[in-house]
C-alpha atoms as a PDB file:
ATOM      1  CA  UNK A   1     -64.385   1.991 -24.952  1.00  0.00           C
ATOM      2  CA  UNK A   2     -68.010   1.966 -25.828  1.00  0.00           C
ATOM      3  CA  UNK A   3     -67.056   0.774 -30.016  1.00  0.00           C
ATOM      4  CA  UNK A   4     -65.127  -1.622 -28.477  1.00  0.00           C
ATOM      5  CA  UNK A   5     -67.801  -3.300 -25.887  1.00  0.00           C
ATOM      6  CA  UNK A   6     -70.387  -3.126 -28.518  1.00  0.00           C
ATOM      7  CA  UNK A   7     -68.090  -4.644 -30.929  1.00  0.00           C
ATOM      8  CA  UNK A   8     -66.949  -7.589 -28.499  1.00  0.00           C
ATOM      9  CA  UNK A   9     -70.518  -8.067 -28.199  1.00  0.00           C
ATOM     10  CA  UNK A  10     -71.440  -8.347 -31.582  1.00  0.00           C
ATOM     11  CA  UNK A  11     -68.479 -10.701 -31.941  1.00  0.00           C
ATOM     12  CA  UNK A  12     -69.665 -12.813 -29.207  1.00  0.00           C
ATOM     13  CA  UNK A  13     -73.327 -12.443 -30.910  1.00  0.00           C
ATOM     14  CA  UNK A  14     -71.986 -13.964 -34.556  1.00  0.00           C
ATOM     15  CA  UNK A  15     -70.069 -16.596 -33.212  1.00  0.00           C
ATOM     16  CA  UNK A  16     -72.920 -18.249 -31.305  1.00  0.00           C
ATOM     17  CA  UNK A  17     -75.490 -17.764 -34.446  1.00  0.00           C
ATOM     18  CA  UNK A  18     -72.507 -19.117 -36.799  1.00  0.00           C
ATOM     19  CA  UNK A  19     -72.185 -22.229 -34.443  1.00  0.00           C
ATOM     20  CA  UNK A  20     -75.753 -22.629 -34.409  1.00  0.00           C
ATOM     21  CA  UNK A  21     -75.992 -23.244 -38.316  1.00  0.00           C
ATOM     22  CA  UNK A  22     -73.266 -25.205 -38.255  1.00  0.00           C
ATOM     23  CA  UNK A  23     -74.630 -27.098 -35.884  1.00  0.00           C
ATOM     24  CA  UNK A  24     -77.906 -27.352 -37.372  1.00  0.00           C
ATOM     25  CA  UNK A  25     -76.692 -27.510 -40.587  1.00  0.00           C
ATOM     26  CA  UNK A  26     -74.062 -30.818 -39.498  1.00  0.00           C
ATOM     27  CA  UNK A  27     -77.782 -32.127 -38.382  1.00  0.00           C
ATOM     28  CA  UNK A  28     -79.510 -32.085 -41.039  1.00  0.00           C
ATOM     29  CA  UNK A  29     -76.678 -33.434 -42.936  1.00  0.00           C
ATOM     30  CA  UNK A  30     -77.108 -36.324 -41.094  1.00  0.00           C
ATOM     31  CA  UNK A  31     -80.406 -36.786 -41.335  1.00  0.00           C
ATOM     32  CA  UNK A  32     -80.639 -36.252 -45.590  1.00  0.00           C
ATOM     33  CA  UNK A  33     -77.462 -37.735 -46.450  1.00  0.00           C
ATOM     34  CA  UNK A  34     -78.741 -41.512 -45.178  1.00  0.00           C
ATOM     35  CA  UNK A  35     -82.412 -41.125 -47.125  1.00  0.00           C
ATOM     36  CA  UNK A  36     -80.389 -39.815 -49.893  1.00  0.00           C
ATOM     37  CA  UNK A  37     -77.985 -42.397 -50.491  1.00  0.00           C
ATOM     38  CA  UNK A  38     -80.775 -45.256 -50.149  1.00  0.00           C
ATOM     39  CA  UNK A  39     -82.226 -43.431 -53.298  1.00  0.00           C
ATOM     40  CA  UNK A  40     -78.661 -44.160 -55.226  1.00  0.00           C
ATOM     41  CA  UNK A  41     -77.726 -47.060 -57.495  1.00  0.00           C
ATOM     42  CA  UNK A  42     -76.176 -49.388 -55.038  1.00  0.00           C
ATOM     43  CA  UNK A  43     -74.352 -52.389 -56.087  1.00  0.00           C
ATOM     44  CA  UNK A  44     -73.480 -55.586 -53.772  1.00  0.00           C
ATOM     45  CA  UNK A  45     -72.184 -59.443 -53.651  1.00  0.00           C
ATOM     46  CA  UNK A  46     -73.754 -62.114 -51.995  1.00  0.00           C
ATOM     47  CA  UNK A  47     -73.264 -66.334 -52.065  1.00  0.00           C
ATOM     48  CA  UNK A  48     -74.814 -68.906 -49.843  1.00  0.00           C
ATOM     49  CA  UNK A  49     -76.678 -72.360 -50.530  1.00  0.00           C
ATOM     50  CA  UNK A  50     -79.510 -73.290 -53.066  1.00  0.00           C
ATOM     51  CA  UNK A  51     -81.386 -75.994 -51.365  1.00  0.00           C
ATOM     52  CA  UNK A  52     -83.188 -77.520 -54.562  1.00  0.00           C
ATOM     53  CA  UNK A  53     -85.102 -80.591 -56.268  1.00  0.00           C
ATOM     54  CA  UNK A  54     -86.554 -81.785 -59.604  1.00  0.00           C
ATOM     55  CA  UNK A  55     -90.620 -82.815 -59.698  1.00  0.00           C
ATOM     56  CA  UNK A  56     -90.735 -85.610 -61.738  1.00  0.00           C
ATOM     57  CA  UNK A  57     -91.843 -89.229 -61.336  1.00  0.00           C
ATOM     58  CA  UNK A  58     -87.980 -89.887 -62.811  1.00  0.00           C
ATOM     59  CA  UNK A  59     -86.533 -88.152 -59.639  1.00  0.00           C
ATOM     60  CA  UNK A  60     -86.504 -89.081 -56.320  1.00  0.00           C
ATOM     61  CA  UNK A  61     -88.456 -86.716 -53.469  1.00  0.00           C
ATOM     62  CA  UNK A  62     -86.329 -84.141 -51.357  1.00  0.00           C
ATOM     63  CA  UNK A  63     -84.229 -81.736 -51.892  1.00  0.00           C
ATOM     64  CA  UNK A  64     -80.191 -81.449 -52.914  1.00  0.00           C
ATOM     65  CA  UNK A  65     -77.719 -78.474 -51.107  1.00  0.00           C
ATOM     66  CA  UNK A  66     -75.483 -76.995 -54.028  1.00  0.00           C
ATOM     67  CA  UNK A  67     -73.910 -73.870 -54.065  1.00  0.00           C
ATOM     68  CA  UNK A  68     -75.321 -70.242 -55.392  1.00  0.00           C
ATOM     69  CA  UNK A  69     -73.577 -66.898 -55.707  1.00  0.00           C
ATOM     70  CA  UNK A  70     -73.156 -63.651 -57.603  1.00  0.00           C
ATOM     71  CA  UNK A  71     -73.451 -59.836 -57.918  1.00  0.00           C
ATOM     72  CA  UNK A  72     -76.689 -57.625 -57.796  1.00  0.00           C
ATOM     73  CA  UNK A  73     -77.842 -53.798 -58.082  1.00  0.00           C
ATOM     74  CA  UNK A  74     -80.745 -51.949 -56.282  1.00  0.00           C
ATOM     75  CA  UNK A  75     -82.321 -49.160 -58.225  1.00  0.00           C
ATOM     76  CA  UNK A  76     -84.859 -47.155 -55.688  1.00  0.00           C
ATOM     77  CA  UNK A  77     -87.599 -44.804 -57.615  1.00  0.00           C
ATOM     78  CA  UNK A  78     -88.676 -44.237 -54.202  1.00  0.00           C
ATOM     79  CA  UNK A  79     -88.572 -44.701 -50.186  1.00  0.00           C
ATOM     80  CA  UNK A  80     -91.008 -48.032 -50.259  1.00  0.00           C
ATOM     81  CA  UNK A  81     -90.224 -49.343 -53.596  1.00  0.00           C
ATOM     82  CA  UNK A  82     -87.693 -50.494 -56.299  1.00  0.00           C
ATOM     83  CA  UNK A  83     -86.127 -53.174 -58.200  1.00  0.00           C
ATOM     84  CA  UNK A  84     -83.364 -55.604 -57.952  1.00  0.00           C
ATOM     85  CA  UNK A  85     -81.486 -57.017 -60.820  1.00  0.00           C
ATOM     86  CA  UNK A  86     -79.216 -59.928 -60.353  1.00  0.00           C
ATOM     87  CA  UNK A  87     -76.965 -62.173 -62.316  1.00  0.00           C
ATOM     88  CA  UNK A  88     -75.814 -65.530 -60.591  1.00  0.00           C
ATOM     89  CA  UNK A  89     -74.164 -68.808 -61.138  1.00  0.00           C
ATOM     90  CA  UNK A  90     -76.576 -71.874 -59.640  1.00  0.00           C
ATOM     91  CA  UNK A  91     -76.175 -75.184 -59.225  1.00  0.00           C
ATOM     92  CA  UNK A  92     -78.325 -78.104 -59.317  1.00  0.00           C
ATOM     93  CA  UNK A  93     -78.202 -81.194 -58.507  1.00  0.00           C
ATOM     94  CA  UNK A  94     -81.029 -84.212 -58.267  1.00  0.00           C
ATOM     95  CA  UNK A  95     -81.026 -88.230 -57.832  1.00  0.00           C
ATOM     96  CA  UNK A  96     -83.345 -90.166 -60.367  1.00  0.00           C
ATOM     97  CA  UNK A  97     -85.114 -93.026 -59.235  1.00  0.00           C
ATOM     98  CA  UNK A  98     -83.845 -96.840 -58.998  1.00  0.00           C
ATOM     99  CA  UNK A  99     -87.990 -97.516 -59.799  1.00  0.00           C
ATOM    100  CA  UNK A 100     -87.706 -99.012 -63.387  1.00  0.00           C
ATOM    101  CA  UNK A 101     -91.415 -97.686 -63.568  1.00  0.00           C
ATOM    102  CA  UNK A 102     -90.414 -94.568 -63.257  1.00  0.00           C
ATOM    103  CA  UNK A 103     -87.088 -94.470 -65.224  1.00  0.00           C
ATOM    104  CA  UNK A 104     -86.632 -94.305 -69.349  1.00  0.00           C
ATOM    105  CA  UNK A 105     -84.654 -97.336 -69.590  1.00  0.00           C
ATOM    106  CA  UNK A 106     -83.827 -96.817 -73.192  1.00  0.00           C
ATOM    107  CA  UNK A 107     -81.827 -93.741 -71.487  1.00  0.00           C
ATOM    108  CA  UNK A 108     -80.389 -94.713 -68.739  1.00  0.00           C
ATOM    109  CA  UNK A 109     -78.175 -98.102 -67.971  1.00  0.00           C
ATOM    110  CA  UNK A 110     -80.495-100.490 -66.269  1.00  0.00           C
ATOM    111  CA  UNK A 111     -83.136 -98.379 -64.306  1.00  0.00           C
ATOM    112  CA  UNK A 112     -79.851 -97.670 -61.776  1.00  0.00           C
ATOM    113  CA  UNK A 113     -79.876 -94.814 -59.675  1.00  0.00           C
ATOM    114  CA  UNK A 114     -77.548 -91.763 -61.571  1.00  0.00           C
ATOM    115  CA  UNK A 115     -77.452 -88.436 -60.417  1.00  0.00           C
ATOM    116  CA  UNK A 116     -77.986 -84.867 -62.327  1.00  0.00           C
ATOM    117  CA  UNK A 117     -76.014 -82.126 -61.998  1.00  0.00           C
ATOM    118  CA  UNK A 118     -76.861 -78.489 -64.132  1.00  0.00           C
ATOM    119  CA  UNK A 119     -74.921 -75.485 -63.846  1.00  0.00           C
ATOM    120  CA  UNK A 120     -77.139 -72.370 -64.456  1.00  0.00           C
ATOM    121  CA  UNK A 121     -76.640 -68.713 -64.799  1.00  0.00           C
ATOM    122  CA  UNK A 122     -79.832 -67.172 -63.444  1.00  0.00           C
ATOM    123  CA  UNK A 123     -81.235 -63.564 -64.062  1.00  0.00           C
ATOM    124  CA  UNK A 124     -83.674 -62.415 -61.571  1.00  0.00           C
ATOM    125  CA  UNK A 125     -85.158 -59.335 -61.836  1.00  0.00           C
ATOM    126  CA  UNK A 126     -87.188 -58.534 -58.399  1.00  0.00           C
ATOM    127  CA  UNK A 127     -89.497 -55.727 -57.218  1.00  0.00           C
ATOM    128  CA  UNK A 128     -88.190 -54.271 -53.732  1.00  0.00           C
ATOM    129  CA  UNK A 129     -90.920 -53.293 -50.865  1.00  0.00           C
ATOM    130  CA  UNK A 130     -89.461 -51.847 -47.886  1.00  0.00           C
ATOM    131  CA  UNK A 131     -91.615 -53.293 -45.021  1.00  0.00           C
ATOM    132  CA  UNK A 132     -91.762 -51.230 -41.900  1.00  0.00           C
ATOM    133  CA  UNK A 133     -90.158 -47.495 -41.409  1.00  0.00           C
ATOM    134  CA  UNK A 134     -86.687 -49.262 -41.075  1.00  0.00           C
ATOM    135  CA  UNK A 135     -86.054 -49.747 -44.121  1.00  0.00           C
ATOM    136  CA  UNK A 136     -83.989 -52.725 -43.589  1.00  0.00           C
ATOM    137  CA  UNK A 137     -86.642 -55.511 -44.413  1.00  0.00           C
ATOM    138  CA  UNK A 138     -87.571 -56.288 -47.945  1.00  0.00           C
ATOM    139  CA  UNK A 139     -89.847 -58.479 -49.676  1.00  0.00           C
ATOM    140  CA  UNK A 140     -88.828 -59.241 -53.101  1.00  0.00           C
ATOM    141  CA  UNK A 141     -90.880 -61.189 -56.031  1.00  0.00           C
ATOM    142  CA  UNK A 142     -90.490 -61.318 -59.286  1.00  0.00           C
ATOM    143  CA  UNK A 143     -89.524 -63.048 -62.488  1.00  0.00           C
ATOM    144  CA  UNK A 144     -86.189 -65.123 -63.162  1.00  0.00           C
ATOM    145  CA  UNK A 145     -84.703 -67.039 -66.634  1.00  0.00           C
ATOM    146  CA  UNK A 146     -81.881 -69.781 -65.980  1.00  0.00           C
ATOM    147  CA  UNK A 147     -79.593 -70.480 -68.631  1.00  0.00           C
ATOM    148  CA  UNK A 148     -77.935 -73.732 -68.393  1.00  0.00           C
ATOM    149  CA  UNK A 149     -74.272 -73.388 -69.112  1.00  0.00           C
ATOM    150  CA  UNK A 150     -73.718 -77.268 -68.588  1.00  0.00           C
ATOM    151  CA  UNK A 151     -75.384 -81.048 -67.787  1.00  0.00           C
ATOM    152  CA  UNK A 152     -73.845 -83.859 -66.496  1.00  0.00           C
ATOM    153  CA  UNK A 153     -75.654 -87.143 -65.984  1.00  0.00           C
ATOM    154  CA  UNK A 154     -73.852 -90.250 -64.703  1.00  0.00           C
ATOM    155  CA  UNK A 155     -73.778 -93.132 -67.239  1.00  0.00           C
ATOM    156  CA  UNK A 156     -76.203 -91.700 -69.397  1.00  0.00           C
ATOM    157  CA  UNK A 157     -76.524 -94.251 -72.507  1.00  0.00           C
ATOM    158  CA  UNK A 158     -77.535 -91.220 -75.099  1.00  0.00           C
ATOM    159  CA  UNK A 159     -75.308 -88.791 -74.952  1.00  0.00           C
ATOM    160  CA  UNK A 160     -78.009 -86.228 -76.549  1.00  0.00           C
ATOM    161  CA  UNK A 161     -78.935 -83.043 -74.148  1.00  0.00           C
ATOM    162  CA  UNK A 162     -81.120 -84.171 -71.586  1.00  0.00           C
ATOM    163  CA  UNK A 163     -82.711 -80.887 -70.074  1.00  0.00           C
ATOM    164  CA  UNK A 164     -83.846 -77.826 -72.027  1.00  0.00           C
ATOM    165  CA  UNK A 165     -80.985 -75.081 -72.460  1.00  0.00           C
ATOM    166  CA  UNK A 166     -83.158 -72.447 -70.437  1.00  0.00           C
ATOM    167  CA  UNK A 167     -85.916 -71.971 -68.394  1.00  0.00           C
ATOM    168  CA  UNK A 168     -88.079 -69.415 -66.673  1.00  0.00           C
ATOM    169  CA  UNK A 169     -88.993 -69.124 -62.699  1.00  0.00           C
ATOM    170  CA  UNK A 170     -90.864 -67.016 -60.092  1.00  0.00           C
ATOM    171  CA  UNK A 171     -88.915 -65.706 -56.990  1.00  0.00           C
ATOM    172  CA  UNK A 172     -90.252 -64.548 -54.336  1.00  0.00           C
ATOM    173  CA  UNK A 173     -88.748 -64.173 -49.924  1.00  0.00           C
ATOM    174  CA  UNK A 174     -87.507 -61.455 -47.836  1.00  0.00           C
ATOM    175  CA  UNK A 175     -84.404 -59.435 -48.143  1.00  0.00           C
ATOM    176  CA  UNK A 176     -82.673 -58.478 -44.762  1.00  0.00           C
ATOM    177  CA  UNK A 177     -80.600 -55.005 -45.425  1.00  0.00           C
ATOM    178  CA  UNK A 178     -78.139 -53.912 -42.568  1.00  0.00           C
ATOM    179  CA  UNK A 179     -75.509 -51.289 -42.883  1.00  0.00           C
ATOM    180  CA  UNK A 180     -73.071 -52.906 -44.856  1.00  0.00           C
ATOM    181  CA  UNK A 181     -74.471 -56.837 -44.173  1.00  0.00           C
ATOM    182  CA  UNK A 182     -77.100 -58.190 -46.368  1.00  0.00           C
ATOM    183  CA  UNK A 183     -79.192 -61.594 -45.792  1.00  0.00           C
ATOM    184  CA  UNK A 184     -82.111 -63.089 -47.690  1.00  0.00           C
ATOM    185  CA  UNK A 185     -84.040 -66.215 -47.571  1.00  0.00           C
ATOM    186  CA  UNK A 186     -86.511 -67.050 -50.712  1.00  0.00           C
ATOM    187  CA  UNK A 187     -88.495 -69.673 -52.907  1.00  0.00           C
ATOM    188  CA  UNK A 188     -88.118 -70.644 -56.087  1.00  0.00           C
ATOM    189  CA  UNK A 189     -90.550 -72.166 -58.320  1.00  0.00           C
ATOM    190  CA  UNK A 190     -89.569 -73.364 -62.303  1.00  0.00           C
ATOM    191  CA  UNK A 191     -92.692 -72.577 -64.400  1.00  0.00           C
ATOM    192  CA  UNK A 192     -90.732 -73.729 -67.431  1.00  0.00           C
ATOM    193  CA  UNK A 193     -90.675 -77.959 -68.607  1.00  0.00           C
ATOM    194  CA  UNK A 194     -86.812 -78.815 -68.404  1.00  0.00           C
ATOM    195  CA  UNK A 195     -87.407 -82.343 -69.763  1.00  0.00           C
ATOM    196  CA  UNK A 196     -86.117 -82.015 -73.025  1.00  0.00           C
ATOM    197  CA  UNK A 197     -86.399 -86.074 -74.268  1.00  0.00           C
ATOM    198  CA  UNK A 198     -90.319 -86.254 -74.823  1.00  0.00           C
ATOM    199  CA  UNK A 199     -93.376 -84.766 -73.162  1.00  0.00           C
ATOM    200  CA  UNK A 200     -94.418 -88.034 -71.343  1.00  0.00           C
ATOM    201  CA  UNK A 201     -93.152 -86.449 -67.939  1.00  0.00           C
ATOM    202  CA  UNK A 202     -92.723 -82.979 -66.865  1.00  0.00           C
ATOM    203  CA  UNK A 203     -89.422 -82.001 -65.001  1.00  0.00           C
ATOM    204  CA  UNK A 204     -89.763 -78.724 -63.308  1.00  0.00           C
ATOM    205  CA  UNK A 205     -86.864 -76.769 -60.771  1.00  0.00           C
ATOM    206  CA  UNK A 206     -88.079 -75.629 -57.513  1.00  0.00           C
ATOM    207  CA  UNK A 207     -85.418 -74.430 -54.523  1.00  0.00           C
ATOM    208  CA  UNK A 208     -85.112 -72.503 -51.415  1.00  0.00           C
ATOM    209  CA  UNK A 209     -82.054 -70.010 -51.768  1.00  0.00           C
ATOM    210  CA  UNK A 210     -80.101 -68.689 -49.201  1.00  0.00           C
ATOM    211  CA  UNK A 211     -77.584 -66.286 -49.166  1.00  0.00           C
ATOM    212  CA  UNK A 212     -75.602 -63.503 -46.995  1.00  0.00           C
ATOM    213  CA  UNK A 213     -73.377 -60.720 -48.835  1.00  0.00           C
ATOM    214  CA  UNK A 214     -72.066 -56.942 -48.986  1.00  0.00           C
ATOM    215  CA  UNK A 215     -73.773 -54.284 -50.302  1.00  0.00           C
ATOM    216  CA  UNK A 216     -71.993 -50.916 -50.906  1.00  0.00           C
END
């Protein structure tokens, strides 16, 4: 009776220390598995609005809505910091100006207003800094090259390329990261000269990009 009590006992004994790494163990799952994953390659979608405009004296002030979108990766070397690669299709789109002052009128018909539209496919590359122990705000800067897939300018007398094929740009804004949601808001500035008819004016991009998307 005595082997029996002792062995209940001991039973009793191994099942509460087995629960209690189990438990602890389903703990600390929880708590690693979340740090761990943010250390993965993660890949994601996002689209949204590229609020842009061309300086120029050729080009009217303020800025054009067009439409942005494409895929992205986040590579994390560690719990503050890591990079962002990107590829996306861009438009832009800007008004020259009816000021025959302002407009080549061996160019264009009659100093008339025409309007500019360029389809680019933009590479950012951006460095990731987590703000705050949350982990969910980002700022993001870095370098970007636009290649211009196509031009269009309305009643454009020379039918010769108007802007330069490529050009380069600095990023930089703040990257929102929820669970499966992400947002961002940023600036762009073109350091590159798109004007690709002379060098009497310089034509550079600038834009304010934002977008929402998935990340998985």
């Amino acid at each position: 009776m005595t082997t029996i009590t002792s062995f209940v006992k001991s039973w009793k004994l191994a099942s509460v220390v087995a629960t209690t790494l189990l438990a602890t163990q389903a703990v600390t799952a929880q708590k690693i598995i979340p740090s761990e994953r943010e250390g993965l390659l993660r890949f994601g979608v996002k689209a949204g609005v590229n609020i842009n405009k061309i300086t120029g004296q050729a080009y009217k002030s303020g800025f054009n809505y067009n439409f942005q979108g494409g895929g992205f990766m986040q590579i994390n070397f560690s719990k503050r910091v890591g990079i962002q690669p990107e590829l996306s299709f861009v438009q832009t789109s800007s008004e020259f100006s009816n000021d025959p002052n302002n407009v080549y009128d061996d160019i264009f018909n009659g100093g008339n207003q025409h309007k500019a539209k360029l389809d680019y496919l933009e590479v950012p590359v951006l460095l990731n800094i987590n703000l705050g122990e949350s982990k969910r705000v980002k700022l993001q800067f870095g370098p970007s090259y636009g290649a211009l897939l196509s031009q269009t300018v309305d009643s454009l007398k020379n039918k010769g390329d108007v802007f330069k094929n490529g050009e380069w740009s600095g990023i930089g804004g703040l990257w929102i990261q929820l669970p499966l949601v992400n947002i961002s808001a940023r600036y762009k500035i073109g350091f590159s000269d798109i004007n690709n008819i002379d060098d009497r004016q310089t034509w550079k991009n600038q834009a304010i990009q934002i977008s929402a998307g998935i990340t998985f």
